[in-house]
N, C-alpha and C. Protein backbone atom coordinates (compact mmCIF):
# COMPACT_ATOMS: atom_id res chain seq x y z
N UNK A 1 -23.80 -16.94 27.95
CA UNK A 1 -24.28 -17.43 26.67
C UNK A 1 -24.55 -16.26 25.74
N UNK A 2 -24.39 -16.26 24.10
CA UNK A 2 -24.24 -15.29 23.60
C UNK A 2 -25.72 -15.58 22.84
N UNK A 3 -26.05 -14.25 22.18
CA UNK A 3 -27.47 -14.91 20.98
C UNK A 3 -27.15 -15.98 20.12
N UNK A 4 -26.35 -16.27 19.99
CA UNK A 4 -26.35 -17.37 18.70
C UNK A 4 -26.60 -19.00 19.84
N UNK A 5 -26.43 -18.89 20.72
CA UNK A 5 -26.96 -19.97 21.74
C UNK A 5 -28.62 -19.63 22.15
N UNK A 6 -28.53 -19.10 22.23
CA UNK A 6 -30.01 -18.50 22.55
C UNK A 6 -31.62 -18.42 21.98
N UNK A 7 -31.55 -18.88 20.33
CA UNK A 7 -32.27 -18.74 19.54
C UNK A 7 -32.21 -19.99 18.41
N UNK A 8 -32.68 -20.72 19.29
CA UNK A 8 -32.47 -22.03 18.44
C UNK A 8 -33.44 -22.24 17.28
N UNK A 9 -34.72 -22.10 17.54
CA UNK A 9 -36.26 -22.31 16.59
C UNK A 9 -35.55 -20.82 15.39
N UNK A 10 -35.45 -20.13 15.65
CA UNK A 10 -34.99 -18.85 14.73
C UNK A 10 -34.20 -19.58 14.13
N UNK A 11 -33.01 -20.03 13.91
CA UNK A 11 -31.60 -20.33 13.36
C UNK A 11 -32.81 -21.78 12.21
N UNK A 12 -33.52 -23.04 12.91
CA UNK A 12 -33.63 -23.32 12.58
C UNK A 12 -34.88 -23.21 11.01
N UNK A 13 -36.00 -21.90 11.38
CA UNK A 13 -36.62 -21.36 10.56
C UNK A 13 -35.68 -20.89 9.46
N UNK A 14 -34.59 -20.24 10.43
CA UNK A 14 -33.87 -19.38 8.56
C UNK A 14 -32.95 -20.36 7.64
N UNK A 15 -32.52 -21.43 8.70
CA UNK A 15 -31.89 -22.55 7.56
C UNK A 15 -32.45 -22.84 6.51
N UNK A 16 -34.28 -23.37 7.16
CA UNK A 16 -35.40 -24.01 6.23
C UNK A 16 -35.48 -22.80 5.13
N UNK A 17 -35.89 -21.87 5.53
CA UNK A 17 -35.78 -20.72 5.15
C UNK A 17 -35.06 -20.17 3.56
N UNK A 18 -33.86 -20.46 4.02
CA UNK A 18 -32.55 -20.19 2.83
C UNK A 18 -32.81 -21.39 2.04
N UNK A 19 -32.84 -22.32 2.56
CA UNK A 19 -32.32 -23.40 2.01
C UNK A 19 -33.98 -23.77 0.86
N UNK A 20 -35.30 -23.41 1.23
CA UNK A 20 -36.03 -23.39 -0.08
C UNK A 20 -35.67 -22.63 -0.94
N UNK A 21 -34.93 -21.18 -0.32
CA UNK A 21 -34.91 -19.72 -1.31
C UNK A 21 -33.81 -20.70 -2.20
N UNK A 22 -32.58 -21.25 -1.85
CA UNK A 22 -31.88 -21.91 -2.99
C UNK A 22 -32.55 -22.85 -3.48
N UNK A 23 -33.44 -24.00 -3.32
CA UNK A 23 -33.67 -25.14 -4.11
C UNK A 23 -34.67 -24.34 -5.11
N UNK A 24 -35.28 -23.04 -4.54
CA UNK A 24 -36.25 -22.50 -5.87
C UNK A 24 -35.45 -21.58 -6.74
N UNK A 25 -34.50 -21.18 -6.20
CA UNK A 25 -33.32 -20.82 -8.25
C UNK A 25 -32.58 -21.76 -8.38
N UNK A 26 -32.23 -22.75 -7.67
CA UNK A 26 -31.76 -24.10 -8.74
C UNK A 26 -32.56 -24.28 -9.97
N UNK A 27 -34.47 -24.45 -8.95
CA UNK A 27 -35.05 -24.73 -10.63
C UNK A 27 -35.45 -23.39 -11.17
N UNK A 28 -35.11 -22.56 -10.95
CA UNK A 28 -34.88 -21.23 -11.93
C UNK A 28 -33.96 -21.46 -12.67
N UNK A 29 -32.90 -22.09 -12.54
CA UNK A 29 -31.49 -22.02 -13.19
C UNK A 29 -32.27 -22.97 -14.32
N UNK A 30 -32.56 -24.24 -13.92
CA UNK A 30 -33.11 -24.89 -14.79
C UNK A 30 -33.78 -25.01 -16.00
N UNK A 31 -35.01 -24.47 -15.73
CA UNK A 31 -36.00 -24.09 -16.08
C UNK A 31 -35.85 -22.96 -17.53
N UNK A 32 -34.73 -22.05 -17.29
CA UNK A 32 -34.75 -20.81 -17.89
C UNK A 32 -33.34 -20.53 -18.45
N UNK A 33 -32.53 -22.18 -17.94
CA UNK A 33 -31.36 -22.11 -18.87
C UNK A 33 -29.91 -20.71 -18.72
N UNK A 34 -30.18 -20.76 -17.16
CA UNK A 34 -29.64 -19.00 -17.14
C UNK A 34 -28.62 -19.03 -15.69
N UNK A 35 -27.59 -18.62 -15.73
CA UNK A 35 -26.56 -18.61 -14.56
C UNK A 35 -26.61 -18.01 -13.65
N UNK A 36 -27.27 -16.76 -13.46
CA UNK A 36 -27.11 -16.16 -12.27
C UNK A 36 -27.86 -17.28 -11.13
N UNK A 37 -29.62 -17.37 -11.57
CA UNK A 37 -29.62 -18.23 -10.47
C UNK A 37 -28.83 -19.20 -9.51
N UNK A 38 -27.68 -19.93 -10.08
CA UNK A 38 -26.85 -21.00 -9.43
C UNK A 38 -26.27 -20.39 -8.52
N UNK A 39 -25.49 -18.79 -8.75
CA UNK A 39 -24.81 -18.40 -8.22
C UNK A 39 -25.32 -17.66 -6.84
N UNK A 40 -26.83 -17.45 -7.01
CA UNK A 40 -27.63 -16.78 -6.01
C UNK A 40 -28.16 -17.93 -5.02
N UNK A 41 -28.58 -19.20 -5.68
CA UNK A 41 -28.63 -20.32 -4.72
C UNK A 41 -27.63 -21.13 -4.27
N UNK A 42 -26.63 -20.78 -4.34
CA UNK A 42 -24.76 -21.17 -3.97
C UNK A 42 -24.77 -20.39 -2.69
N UNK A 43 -25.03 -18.89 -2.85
CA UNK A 43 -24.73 -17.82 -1.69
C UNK A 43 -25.88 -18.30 -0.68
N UNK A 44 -27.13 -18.95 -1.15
CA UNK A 44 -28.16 -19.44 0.27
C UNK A 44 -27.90 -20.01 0.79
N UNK A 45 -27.65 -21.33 -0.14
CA UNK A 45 -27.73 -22.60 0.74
C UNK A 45 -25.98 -22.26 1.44
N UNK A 46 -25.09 -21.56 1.45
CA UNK A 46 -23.71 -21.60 2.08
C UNK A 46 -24.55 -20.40 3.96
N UNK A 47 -25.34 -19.81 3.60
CA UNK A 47 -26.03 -19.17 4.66
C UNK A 47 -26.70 -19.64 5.06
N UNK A 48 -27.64 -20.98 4.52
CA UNK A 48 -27.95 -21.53 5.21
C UNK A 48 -27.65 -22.81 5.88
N UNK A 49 -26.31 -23.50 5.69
CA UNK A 49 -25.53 -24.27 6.18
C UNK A 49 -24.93 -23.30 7.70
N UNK A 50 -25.06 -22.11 7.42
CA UNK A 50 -23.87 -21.50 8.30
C UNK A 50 -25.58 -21.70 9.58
N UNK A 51 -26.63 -20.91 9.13
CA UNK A 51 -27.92 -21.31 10.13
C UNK A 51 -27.98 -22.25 10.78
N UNK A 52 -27.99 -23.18 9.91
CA UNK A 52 -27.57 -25.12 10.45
C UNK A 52 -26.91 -25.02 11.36
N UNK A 53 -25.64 -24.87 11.25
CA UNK A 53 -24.36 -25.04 12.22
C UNK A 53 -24.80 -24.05 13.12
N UNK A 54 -25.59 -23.15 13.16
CA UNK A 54 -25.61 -21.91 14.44
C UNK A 54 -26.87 -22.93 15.31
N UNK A 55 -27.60 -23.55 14.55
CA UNK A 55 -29.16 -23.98 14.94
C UNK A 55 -28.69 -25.57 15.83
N UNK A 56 -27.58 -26.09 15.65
CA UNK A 56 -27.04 -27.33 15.55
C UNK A 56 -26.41 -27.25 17.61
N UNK A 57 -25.63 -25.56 17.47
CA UNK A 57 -24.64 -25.34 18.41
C UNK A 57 -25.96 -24.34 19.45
N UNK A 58 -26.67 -24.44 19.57
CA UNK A 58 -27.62 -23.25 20.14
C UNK A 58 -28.44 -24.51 20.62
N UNK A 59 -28.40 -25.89 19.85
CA UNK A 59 -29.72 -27.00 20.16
C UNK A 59 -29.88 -26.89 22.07
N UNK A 60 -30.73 -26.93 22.49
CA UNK A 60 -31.41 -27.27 23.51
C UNK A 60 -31.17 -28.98 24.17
């Protein structure tokens, strides 16, 4: 078994993890009318989908 099987509660913290860091510059994007945010919460939540799928394949 490799680490990515091994560390299931981890994978699932950094999904939760990423995945607030994007829903809080969505409403940055919002809020302030401004693009980079989208593009910085695009790159999370795609890292934290990839967490998901590691947290999903590691489940217990």
């Amino acid at each position: 078994m490799g680490w990515i099987r091994r560390y299931y509660y981890i994978w699932v913290v950094l999904a939760a993890v990423f995945t607030a860091a994007g829903a809080t510059h969505i409403a940055l994007a919002i809020t302030y009318s401004e693009l980079w945010p989208v593009w910085v919460a695009l790159a999370q939540l795609i890292v934290a989908g990839g967490c998901a799928r590691a947290a999903v394949r590691a489940r217990p």
